[in-house]
Protein backbone atom coordinates (compact mmCIF):
# COMPACT_ATOMS: atom_id res chain seq x y z
CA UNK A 1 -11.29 7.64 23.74
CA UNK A 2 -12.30 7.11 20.24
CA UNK A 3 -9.36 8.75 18.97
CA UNK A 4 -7.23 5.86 20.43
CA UNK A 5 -9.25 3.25 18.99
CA UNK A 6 -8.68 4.57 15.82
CA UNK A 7 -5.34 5.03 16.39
CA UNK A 8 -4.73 1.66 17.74
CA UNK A 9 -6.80 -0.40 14.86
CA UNK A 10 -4.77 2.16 11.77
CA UNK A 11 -1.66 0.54 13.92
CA UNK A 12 -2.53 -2.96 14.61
CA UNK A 13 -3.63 -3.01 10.72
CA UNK A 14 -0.66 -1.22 9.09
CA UNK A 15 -3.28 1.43 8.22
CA UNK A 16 -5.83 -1.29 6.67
CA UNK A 17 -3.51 -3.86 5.13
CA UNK A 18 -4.19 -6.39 7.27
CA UNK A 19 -8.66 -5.57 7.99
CA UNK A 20 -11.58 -7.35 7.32
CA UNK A 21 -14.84 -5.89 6.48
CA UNK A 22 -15.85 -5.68 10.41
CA UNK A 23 -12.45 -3.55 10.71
CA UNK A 24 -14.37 -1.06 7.94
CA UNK A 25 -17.21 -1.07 9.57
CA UNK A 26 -16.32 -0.56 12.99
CA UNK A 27 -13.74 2.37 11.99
CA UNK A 28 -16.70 4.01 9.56
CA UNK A 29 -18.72 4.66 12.75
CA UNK A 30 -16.07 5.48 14.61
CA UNK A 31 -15.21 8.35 12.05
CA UNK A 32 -18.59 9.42 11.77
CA UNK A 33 -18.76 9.85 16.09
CA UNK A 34 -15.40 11.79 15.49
CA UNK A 35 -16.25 14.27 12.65
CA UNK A 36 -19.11 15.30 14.71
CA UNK A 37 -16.66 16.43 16.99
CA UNK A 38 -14.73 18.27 14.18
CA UNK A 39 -12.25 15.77 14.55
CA UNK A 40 -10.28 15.23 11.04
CA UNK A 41 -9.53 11.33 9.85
CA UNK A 42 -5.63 12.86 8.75
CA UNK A 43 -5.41 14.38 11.89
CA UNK A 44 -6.28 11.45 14.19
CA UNK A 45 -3.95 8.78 11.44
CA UNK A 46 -0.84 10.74 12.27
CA UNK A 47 -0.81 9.41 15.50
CA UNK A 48 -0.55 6.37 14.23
CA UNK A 49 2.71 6.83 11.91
CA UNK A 50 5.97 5.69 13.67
CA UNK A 51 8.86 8.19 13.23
CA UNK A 52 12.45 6.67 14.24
CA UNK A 53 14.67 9.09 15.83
CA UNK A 54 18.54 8.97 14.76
CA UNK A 55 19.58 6.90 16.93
CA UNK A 56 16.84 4.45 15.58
CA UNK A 57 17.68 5.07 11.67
CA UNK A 58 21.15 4.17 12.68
CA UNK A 59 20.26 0.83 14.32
CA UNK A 60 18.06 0.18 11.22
CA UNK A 61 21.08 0.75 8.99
CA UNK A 62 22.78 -1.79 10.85
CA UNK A 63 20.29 -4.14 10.58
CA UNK A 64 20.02 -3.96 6.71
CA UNK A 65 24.03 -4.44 6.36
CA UNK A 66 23.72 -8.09 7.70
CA UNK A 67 20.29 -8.96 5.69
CA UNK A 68 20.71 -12.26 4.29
CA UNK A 69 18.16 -14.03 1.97
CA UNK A 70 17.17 -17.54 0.68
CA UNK A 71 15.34 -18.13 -2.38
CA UNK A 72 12.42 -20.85 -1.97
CA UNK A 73 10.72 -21.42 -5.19
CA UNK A 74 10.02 -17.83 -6.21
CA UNK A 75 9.35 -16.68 -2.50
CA UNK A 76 12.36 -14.50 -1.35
CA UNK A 77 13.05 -14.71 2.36
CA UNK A 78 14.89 -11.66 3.83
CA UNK A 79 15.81 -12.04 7.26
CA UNK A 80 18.87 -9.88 9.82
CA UNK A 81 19.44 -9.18 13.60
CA UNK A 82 18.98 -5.76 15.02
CA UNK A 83 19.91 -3.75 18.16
CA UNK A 84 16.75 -2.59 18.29
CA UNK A 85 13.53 -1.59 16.27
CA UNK A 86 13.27 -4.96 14.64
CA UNK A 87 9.64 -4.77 13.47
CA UNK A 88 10.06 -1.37 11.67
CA UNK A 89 12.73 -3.69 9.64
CA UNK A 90 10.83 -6.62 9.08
CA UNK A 91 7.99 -4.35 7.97
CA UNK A 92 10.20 -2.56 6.10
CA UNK A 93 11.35 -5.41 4.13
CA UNK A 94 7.57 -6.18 3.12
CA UNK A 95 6.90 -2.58 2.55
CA UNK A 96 9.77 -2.38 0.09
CA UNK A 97 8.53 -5.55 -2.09
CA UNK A 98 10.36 -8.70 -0.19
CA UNK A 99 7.87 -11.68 0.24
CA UNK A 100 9.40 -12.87 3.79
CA UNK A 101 11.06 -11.23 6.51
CA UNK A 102 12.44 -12.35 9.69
CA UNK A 103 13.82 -9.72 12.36
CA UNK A 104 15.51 -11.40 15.72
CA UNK A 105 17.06 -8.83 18.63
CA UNK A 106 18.68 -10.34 21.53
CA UNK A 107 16.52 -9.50 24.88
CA UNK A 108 18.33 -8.39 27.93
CA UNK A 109 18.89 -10.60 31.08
CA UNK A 110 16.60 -8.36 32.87
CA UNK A 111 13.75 -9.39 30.29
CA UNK A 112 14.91 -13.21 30.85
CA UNK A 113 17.17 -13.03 28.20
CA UNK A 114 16.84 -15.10 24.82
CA UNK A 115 15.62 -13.17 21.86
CA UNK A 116 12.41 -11.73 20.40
CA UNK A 117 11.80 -12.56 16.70
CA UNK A 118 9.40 -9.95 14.19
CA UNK A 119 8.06 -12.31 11.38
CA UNK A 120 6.21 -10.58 8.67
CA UNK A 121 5.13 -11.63 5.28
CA UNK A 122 3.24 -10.20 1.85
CA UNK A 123 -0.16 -10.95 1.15
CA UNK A 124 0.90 -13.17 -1.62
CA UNK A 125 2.66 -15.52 0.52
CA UNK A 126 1.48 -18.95 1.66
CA UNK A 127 2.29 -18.54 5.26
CA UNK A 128 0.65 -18.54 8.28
CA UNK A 129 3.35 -16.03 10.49
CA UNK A 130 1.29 -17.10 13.68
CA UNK A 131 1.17 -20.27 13.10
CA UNK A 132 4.82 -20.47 12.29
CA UNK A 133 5.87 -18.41 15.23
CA UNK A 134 3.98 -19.97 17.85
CA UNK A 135 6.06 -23.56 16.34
CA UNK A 136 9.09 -21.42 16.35
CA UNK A 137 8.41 -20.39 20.15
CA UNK A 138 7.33 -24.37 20.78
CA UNK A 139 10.73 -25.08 19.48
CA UNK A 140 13.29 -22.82 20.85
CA UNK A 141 11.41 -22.73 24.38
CA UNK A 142 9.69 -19.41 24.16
CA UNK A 143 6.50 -18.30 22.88
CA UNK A 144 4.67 -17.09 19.95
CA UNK A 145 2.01 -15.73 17.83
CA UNK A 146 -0.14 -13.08 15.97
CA UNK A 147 -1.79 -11.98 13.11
CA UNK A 148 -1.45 -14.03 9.62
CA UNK A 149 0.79 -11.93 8.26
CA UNK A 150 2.51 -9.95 10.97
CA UNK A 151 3.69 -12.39 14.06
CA UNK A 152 6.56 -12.35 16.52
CA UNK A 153 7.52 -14.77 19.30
CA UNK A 154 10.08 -14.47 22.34
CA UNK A 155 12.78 -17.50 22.15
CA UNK A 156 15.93 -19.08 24.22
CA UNK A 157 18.06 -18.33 21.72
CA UNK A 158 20.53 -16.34 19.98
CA UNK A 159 19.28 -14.11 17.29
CA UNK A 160 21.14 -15.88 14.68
CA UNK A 161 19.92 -19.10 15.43
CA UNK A 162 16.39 -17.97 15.87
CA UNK A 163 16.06 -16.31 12.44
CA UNK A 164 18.12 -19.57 10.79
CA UNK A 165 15.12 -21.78 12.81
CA UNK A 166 12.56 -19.29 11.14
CA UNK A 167 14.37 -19.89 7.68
CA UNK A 168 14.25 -23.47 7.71
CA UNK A 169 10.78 -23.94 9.37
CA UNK A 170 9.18 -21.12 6.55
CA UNK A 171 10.81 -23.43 3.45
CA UNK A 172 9.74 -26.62 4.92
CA UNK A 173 6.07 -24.81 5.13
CA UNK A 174 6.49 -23.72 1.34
CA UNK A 175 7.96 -26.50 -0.18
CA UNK A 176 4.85 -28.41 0.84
């Protein structure tokens, strides 16, 4: 049981990047309960990484071929569709340096349809991704919200127009 705690706060936090002091604390006991047990920290934070299978890669690929960006003051905004995995992409983006990144995939009638946007941004950047998503969900009749820097929302929309909505509402909150 501790184990998935663990797991699920190195996962929630991209392994720390997003944790507060409490999130140290509370993971320094766990790891204490767990090496009594002979359990290993490395072991346990494997879970945690996300591996894509081909299939995956491939729809990632796709995804990066129709990035688009907008420069807004020096704060680059990348944002694409995808078939699928849209938050490893809009994590990816952040990972790889980008300041903004917007991720939209188009949701299946079965799921009610619409679209479900991945918003993630640097911890340099002067955005609120929770705030902005739940507006973004407000706005496009869907909903949204998060984390401050790692947000998503579900939308009636079109991918494309949900990630141009996310553009425009992102530059109006930086150009403030």
């Amino acid at each position: 049981m501790l184990e998935a705690a663990l797991v699920a706060i190195l996962s929630d936090t991209s392994f720390f990047k997003t944790s507060s002091s409490k999130t140290f604390g509370y993971c320094s006991e766990i790891l204490a309960h767990l090496e009594k047990e002979g359990m290993d920290y490395h072991e346990i934070s494997s879970f945690a990484d996300s591996y894509l299978d081909d299939s995956q890669k491939i729809g990632v690929a796709k995804s990066l071929g129709r990035l688009k960006y907008k420069m807004i003051g020096d704060t680059i905004i990348c944002y694409s569709t995808a078939g699928l995995c849209e938050s490893h992409v809009a994590s990816g983006l952040i990972e790889i340096g980008m300041d903004v990144a917007f991720v939209a995939k188009e949701l299946p009638p079965s799921a009610g349809g619409g679209c479900k946007v991945s918003a993630r941004a640097n911890a340099r950047t002067d955005l609120d991704m929770a705030k902005l998503m739940g507006k973004l969900g407000v706005l496009l009749n869907g909903a949204g919200g998060g984390h401050s820097k790692a947000a998503g929302a579900t939308c009636k929309a079109t991918p494309e127009d949900a990630v141009r909505k996310c553009v425009e509402l992102a530059a109006k909150e930086l150009e403030r």
